[in-house]
PDB file of N, CA and C in Angstrom:
ATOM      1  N   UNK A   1     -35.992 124.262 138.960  1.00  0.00           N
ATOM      2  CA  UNK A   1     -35.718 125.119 137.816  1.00  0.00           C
ATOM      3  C   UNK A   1     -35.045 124.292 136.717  1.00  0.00           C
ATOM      4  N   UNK A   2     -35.711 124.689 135.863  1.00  0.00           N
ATOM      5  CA  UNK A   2     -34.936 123.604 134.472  1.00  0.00           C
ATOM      6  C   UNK A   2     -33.227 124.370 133.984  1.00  0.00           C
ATOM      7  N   UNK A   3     -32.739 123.764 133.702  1.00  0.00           N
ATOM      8  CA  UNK A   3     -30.909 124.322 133.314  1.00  0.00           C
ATOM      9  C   UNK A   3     -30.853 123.196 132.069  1.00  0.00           C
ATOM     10  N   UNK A   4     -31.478 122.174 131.915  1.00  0.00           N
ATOM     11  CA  UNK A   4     -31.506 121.479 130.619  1.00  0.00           C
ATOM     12  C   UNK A   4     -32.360 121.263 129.610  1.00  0.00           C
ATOM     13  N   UNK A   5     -32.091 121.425 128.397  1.00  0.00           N
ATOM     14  CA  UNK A   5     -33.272 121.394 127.394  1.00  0.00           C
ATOM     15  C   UNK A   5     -32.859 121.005 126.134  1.00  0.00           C
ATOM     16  N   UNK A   6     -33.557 119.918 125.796  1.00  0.00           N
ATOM     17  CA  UNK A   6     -33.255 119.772 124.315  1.00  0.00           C
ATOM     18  C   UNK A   6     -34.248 119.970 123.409  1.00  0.00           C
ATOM     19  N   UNK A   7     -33.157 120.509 121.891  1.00  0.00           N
ATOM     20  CA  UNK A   7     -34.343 121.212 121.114  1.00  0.00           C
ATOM     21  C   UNK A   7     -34.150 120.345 119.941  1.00  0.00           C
ATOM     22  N   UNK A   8     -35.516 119.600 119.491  1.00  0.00           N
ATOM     23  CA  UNK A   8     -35.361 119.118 118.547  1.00  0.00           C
ATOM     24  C   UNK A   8     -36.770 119.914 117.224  1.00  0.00           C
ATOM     25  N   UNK A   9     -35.739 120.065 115.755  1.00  0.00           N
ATOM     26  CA  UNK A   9     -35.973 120.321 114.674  1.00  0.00           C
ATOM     27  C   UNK A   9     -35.214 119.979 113.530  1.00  0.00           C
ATOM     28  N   UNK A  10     -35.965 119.760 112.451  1.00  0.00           N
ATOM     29  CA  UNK A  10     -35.418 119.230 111.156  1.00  0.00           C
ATOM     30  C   UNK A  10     -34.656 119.943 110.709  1.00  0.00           C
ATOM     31  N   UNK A  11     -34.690 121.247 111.147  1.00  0.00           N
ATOM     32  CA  UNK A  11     -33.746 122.414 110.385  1.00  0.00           C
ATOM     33  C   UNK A  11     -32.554 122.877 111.229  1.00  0.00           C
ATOM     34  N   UNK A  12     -31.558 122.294 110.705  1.00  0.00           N
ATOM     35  CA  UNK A  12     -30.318 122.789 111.190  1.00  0.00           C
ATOM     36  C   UNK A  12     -30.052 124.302 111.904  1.00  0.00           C
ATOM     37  N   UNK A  13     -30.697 125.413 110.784  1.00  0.00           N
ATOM     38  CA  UNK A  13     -30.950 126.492 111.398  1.00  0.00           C
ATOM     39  C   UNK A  13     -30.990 127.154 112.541  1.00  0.00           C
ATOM     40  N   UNK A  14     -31.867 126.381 112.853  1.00  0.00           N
ATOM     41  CA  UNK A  14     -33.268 126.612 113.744  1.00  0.00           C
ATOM     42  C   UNK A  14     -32.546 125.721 115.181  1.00  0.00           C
ATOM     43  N   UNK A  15     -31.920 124.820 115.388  1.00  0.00           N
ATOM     44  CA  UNK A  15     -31.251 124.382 116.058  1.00  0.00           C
ATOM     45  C   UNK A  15     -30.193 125.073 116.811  1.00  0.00           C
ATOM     46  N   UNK A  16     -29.475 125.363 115.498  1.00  0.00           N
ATOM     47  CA  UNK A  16     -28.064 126.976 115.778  1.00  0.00           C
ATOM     48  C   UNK A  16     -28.529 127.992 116.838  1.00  0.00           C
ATOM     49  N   UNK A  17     -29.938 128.157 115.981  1.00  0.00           N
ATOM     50  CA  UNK A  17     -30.255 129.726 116.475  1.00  0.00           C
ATOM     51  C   UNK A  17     -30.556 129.717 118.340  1.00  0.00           C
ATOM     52  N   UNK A  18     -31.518 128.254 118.421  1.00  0.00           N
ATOM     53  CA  UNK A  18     -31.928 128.088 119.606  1.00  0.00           C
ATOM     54  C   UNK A  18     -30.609 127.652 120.835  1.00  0.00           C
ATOM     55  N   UNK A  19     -30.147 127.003 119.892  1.00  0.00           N
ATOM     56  CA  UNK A  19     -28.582 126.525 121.142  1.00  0.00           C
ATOM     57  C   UNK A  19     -27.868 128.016 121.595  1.00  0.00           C
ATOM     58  N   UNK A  20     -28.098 128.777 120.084  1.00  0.00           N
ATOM     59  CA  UNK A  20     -27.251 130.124 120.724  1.00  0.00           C
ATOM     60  C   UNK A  20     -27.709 130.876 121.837  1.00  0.00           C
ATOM     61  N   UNK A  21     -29.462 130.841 121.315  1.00  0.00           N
ATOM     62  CA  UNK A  21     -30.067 131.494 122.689  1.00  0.00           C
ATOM     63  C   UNK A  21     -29.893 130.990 123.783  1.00  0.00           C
ATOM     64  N   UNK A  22     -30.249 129.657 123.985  1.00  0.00           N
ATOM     65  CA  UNK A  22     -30.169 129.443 125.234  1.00  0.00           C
ATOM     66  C   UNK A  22     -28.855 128.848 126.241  1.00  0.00           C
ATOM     67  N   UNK A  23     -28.026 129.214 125.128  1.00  0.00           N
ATOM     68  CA  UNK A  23     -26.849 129.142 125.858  1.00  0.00           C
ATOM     69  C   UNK A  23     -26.372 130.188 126.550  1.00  0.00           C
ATOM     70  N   UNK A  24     -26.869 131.476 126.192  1.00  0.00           N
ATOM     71  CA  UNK A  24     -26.675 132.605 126.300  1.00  0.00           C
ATOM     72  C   UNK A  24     -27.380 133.143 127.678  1.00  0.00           C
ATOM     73  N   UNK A  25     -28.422 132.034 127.837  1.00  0.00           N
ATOM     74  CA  UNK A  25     -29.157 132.655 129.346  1.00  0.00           C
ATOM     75  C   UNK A  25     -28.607 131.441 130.107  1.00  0.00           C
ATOM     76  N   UNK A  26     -27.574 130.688 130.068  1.00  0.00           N
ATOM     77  CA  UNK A  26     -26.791 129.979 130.927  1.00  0.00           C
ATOM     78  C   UNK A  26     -27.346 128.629 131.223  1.00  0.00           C
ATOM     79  N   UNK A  27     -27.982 128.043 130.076  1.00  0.00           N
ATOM     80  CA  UNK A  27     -28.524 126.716 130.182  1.00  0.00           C
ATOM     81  C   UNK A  27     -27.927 125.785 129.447  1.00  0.00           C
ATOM     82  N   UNK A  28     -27.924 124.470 129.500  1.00  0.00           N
ATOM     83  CA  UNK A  28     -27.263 123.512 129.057  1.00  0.00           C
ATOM     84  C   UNK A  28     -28.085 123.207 127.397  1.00  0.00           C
ATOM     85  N   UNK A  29     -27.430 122.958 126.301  1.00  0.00           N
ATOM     86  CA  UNK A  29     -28.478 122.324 125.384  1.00  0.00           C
ATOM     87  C   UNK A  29     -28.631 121.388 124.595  1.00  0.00           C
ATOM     88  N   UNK A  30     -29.197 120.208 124.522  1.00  0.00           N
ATOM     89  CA  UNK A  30     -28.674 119.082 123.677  1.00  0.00           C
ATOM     90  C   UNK A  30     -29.624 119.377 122.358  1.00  0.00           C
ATOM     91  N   UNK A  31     -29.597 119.146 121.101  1.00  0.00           N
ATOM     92  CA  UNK A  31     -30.257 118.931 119.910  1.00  0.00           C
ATOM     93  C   UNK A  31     -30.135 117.636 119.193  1.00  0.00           C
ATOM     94  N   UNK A  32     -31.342 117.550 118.455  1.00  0.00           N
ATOM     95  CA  UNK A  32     -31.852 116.117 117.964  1.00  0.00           C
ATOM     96  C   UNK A  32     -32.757 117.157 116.491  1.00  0.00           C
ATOM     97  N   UNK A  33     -32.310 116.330 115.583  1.00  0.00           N
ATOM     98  CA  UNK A  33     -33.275 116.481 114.680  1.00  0.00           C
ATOM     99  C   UNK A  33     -33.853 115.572 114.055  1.00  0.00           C
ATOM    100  N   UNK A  34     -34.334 114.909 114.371  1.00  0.00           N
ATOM    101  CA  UNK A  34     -35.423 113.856 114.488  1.00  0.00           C
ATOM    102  C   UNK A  34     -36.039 113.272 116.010  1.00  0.00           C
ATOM    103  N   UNK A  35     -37.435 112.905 115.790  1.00  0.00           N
ATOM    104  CA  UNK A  35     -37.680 112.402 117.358  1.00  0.00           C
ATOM    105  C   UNK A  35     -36.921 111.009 117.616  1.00  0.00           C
ATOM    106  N   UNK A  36     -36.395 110.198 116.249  1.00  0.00           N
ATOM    107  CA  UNK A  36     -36.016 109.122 116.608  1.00  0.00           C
ATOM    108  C   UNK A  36     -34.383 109.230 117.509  1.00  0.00           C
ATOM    109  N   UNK A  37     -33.888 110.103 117.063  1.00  0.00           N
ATOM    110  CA  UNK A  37     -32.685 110.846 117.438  1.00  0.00           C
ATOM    111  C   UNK A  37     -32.716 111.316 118.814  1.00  0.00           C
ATOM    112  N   UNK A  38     -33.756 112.082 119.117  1.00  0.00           N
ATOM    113  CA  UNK A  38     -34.114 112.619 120.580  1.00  0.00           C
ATOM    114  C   UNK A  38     -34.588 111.425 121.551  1.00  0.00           C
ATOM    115  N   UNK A  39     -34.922 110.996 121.183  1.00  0.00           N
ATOM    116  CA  UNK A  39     -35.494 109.123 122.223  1.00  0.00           C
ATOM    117  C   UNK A  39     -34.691 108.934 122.282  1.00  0.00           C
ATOM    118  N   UNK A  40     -33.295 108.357 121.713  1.00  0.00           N
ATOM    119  CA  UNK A  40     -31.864 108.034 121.460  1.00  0.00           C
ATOM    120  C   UNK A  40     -31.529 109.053 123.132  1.00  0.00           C
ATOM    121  N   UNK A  41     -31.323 110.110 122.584  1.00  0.00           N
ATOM    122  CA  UNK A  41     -30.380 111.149 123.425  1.00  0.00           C
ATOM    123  C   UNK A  41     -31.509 111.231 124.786  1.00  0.00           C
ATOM    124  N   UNK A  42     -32.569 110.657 124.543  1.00  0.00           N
ATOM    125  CA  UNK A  42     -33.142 111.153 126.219  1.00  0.00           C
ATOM    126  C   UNK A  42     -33.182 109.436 127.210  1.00  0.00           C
ATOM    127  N   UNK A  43     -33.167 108.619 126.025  1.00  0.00           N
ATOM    128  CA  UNK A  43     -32.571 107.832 127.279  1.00  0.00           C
ATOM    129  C   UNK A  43     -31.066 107.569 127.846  1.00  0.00           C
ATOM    130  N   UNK A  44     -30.279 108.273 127.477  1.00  0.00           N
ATOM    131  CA  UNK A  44     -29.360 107.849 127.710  1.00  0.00           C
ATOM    132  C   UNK A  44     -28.583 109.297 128.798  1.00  0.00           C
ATOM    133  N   UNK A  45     -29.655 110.620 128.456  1.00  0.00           N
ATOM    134  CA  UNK A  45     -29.383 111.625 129.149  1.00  0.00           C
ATOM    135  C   UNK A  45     -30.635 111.943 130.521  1.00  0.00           C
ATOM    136  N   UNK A  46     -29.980 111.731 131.770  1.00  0.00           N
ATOM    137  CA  UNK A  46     -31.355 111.820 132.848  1.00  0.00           C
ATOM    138  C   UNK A  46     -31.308 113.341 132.895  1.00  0.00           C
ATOM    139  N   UNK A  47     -30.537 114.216 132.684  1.00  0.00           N
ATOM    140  CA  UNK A  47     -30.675 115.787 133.165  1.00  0.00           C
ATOM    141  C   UNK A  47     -31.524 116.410 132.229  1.00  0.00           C
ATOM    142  N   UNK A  48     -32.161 116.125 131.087  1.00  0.00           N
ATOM    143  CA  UNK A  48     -33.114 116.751 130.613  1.00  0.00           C
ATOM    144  C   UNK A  48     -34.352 117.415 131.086  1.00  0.00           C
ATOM    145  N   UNK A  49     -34.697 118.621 131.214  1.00  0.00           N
ATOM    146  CA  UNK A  49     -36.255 119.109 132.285  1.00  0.00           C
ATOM    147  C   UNK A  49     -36.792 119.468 130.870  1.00  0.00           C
ATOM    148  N   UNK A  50     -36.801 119.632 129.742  1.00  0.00           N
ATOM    149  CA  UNK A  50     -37.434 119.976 128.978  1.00  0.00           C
ATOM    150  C   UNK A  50     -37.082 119.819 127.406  1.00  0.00           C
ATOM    151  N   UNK A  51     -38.822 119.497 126.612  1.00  0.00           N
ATOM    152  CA  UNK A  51     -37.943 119.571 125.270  1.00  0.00           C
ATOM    153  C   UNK A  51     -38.689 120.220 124.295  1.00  0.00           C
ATOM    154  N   UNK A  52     -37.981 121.001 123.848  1.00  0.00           N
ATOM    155  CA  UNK A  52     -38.807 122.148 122.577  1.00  0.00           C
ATOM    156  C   UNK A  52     -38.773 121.331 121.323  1.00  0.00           C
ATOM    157  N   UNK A  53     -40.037 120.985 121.118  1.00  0.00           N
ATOM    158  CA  UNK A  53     -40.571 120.286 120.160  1.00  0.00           C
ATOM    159  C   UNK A  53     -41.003 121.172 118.637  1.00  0.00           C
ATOM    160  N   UNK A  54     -40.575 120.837 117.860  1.00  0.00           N
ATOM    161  CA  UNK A  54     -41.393 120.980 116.286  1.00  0.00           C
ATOM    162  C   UNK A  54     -42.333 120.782 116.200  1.00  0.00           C
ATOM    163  N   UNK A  55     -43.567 121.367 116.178  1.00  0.00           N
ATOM    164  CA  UNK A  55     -45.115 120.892 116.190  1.00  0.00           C
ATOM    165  C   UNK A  55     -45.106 119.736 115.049  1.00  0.00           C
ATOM    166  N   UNK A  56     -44.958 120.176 113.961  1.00  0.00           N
ATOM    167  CA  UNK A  56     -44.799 119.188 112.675  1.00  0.00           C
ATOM    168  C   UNK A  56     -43.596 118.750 112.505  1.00  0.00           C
ATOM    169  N   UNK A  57     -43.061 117.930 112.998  1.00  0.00           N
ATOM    170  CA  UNK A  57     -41.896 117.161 112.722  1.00  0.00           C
ATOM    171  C   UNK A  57     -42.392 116.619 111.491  1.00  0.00           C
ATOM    172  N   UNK A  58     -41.481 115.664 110.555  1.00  0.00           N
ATOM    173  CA  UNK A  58     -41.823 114.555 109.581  1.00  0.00           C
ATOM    174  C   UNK A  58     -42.328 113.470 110.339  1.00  0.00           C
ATOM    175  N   UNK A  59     -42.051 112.977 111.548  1.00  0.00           N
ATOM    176  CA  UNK A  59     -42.204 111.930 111.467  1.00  0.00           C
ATOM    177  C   UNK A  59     -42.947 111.787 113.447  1.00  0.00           C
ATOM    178  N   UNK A  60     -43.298 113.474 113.185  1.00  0.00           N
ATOM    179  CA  UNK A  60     -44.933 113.111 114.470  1.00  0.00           C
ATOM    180  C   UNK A  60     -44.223 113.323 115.774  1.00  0.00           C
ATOM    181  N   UNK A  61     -44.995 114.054 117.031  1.00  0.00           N
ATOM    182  CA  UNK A  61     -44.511 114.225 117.911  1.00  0.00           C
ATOM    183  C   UNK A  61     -45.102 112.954 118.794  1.00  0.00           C
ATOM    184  N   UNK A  62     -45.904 112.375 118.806  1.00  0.00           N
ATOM    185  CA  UNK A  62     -46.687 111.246 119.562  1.00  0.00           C
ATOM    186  C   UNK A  62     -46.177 109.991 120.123  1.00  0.00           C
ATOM    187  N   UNK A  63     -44.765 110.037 119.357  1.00  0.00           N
ATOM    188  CA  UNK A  63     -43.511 109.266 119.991  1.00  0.00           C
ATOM    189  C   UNK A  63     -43.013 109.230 120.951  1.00  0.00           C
ATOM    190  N   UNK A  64     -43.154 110.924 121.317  1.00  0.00           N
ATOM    191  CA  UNK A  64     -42.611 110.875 123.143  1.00  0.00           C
ATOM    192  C   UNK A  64     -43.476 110.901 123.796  1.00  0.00           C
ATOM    193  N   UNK A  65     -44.350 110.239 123.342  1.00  0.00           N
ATOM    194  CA  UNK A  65     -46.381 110.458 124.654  1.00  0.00           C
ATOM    195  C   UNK A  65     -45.523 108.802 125.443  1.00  0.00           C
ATOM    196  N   UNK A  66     -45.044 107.975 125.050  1.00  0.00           N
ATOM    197  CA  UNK A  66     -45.031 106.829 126.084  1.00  0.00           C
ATOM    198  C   UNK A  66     -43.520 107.045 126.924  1.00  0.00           C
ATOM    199  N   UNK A  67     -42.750 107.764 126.353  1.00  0.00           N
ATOM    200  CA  UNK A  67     -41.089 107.773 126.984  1.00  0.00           C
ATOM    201  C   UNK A  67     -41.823 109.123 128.280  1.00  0.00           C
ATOM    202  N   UNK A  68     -42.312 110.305 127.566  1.00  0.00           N
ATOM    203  CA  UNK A  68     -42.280 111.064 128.893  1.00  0.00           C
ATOM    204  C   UNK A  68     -43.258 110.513 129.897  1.00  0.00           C
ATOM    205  N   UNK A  69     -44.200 109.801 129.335  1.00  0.00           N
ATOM    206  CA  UNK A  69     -44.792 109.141 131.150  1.00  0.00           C
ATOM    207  C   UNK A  69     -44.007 108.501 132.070  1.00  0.00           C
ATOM    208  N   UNK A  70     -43.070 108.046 131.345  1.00  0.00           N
ATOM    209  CA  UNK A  70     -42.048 107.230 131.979  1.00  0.00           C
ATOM    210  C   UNK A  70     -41.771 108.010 133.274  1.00  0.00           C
ATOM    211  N   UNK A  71     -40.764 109.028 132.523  1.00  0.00           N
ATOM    212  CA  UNK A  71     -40.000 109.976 133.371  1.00  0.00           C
ATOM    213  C   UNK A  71     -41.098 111.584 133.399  1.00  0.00           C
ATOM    214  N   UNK A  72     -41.775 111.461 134.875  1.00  0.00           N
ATOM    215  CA  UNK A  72     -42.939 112.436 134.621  1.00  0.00           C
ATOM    216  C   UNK A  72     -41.831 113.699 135.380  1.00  0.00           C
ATOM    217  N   UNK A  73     -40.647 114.220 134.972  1.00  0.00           N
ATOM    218  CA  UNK A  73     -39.770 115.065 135.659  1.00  0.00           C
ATOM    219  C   UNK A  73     -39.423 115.417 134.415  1.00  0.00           C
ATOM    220  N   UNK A  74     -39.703 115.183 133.183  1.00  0.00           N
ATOM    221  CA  UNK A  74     -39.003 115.886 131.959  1.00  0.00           C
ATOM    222  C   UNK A  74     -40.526 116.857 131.322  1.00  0.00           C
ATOM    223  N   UNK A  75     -40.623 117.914 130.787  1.00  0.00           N
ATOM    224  CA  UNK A  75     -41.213 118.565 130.544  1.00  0.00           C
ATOM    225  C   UNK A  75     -41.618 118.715 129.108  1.00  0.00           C
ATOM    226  N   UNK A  76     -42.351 117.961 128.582  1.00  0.00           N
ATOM    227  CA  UNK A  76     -42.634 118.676 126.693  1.00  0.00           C
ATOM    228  C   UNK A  76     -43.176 119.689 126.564  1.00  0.00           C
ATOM    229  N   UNK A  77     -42.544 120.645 125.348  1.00  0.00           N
ATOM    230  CA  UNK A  77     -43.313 121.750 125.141  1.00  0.00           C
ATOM    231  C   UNK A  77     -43.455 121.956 123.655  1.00  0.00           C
ATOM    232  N   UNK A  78     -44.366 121.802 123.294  1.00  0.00           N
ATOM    233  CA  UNK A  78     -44.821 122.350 121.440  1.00  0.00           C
ATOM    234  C   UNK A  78     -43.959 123.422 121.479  1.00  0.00           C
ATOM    235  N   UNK A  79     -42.928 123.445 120.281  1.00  0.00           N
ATOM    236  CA  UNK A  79     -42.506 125.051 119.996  1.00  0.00           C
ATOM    237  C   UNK A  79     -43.473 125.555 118.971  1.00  0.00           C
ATOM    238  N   UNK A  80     -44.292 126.279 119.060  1.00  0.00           N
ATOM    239  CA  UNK A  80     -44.755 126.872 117.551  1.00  0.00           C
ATOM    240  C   UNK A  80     -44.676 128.075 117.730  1.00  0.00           C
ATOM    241  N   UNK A  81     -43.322 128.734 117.690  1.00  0.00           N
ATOM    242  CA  UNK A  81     -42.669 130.060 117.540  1.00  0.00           C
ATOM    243  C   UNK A  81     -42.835 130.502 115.663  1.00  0.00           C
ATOM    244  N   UNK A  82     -42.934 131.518 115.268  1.00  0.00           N
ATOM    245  CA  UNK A  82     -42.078 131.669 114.020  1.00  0.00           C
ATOM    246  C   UNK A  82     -41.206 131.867 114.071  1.00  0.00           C
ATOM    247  N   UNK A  83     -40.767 131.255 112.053  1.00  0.00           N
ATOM    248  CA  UNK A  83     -39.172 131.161 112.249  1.00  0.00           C
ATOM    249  C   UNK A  83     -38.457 132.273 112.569  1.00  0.00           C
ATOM    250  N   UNK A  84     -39.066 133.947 111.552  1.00  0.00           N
ATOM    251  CA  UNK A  84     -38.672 134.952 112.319  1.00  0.00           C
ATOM    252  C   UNK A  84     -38.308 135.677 113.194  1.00  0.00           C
ATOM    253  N   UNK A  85     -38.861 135.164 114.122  1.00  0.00           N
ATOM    254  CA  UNK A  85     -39.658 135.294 115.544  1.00  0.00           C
ATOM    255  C   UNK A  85     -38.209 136.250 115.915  1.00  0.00           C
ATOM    256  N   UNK A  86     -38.047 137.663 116.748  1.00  0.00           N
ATOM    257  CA  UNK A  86     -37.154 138.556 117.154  1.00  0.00           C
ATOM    258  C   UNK A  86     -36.204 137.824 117.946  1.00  0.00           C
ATOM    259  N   UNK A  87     -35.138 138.303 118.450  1.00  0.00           N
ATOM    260  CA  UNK A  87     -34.153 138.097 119.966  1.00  0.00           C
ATOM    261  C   UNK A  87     -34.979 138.183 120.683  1.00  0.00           C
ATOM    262  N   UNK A  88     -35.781 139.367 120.842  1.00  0.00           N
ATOM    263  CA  UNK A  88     -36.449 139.782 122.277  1.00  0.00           C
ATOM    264  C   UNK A  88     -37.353 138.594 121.984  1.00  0.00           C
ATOM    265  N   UNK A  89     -38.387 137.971 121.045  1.00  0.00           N
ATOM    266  CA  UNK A  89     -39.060 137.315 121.389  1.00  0.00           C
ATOM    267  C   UNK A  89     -38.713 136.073 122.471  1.00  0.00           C
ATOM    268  N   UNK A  90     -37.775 135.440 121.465  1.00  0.00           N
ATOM    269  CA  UNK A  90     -36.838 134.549 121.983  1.00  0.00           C
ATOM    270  C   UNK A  90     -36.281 134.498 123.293  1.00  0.00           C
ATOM    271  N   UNK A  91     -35.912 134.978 124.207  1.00  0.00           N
ATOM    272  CA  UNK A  91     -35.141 135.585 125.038  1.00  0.00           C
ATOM    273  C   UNK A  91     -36.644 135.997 126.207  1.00  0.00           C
ATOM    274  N   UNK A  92     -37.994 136.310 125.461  1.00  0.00           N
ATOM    275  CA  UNK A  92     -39.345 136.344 126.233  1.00  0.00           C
ATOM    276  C   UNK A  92     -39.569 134.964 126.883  1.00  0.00           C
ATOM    277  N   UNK A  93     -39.319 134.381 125.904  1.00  0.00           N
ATOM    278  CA  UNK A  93     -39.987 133.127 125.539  1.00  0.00           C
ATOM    279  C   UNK A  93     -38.878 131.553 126.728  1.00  0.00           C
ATOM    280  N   UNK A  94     -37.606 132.010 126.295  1.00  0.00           N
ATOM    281  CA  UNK A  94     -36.435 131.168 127.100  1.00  0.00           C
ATOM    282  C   UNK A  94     -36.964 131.206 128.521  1.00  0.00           C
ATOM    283  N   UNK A  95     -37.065 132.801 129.194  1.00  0.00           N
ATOM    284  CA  UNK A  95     -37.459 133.270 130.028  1.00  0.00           C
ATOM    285  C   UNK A  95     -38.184 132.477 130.653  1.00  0.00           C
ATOM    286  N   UNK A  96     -39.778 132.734 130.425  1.00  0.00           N
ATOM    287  CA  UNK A  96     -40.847 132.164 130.955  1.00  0.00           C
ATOM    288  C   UNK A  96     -40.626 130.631 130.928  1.00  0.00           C
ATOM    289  N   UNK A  97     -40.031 129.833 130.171  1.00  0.00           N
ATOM    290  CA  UNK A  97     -40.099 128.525 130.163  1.00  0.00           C
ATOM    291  C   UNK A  97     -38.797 127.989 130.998  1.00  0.00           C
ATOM    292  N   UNK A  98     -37.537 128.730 132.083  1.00  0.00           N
ATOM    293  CA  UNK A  98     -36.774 128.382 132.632  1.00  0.00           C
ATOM    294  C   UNK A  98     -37.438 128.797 134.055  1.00  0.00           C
ATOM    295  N   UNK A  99     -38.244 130.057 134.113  1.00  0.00           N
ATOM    296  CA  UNK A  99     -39.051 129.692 135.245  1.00  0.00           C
ATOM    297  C   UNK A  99     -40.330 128.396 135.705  1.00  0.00           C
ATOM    298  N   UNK A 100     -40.373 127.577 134.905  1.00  0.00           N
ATOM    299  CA  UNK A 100     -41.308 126.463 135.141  1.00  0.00           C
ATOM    300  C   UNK A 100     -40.393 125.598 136.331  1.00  0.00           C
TER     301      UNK A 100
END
């Protein structure tokens, strides 16, 4: 069961919002807003099981195609939520992806 996840996005926001959620269903959360930032924080962190990705970052998700083969125990996942997107969505969504 995953208990760690980092969420990386350019928008501060969007970071807030997600640390709040998923702190809230009792998971650990690191944030990066940049992938160069998140490579940084995932080698140096082994408890990561997952990372909610920005489909469109600035600067490309294809960066972590050679770090996660590495470590085939960490999990990528495209976020392409909207920004809107409800609590309940959110909270749908935390859900299903802490049961992986």
């Amino acid at each position: 069961m995953i208990r760690t996840i980092m969420v990386v996005d350019d928008d501060p926001r969007v970071l807030e919002r997600m640390r709040n959620l998923l702190e809230n269903e009792n998971l650990n959360v690191t944030t990066a807003r940049t992938n160069k930032e998140a490579i940084e924080i995932l080698e140096r962190e082994k408890s990561i099981g997952a990372i909610l990705l920005r489909a469109r970052m600035p600067d490309g998700r294809d960066v972590f195609i050679p770090f996660i083969r590495r470590d085939d125990k960490t999990l990528p996942l495209d976020m392409e939520m909207p920004r809107n997107c409800s609590r309940s969505e959110l909270v749908r969504f935390v859900s299903e992806l802490t049961s992986l």
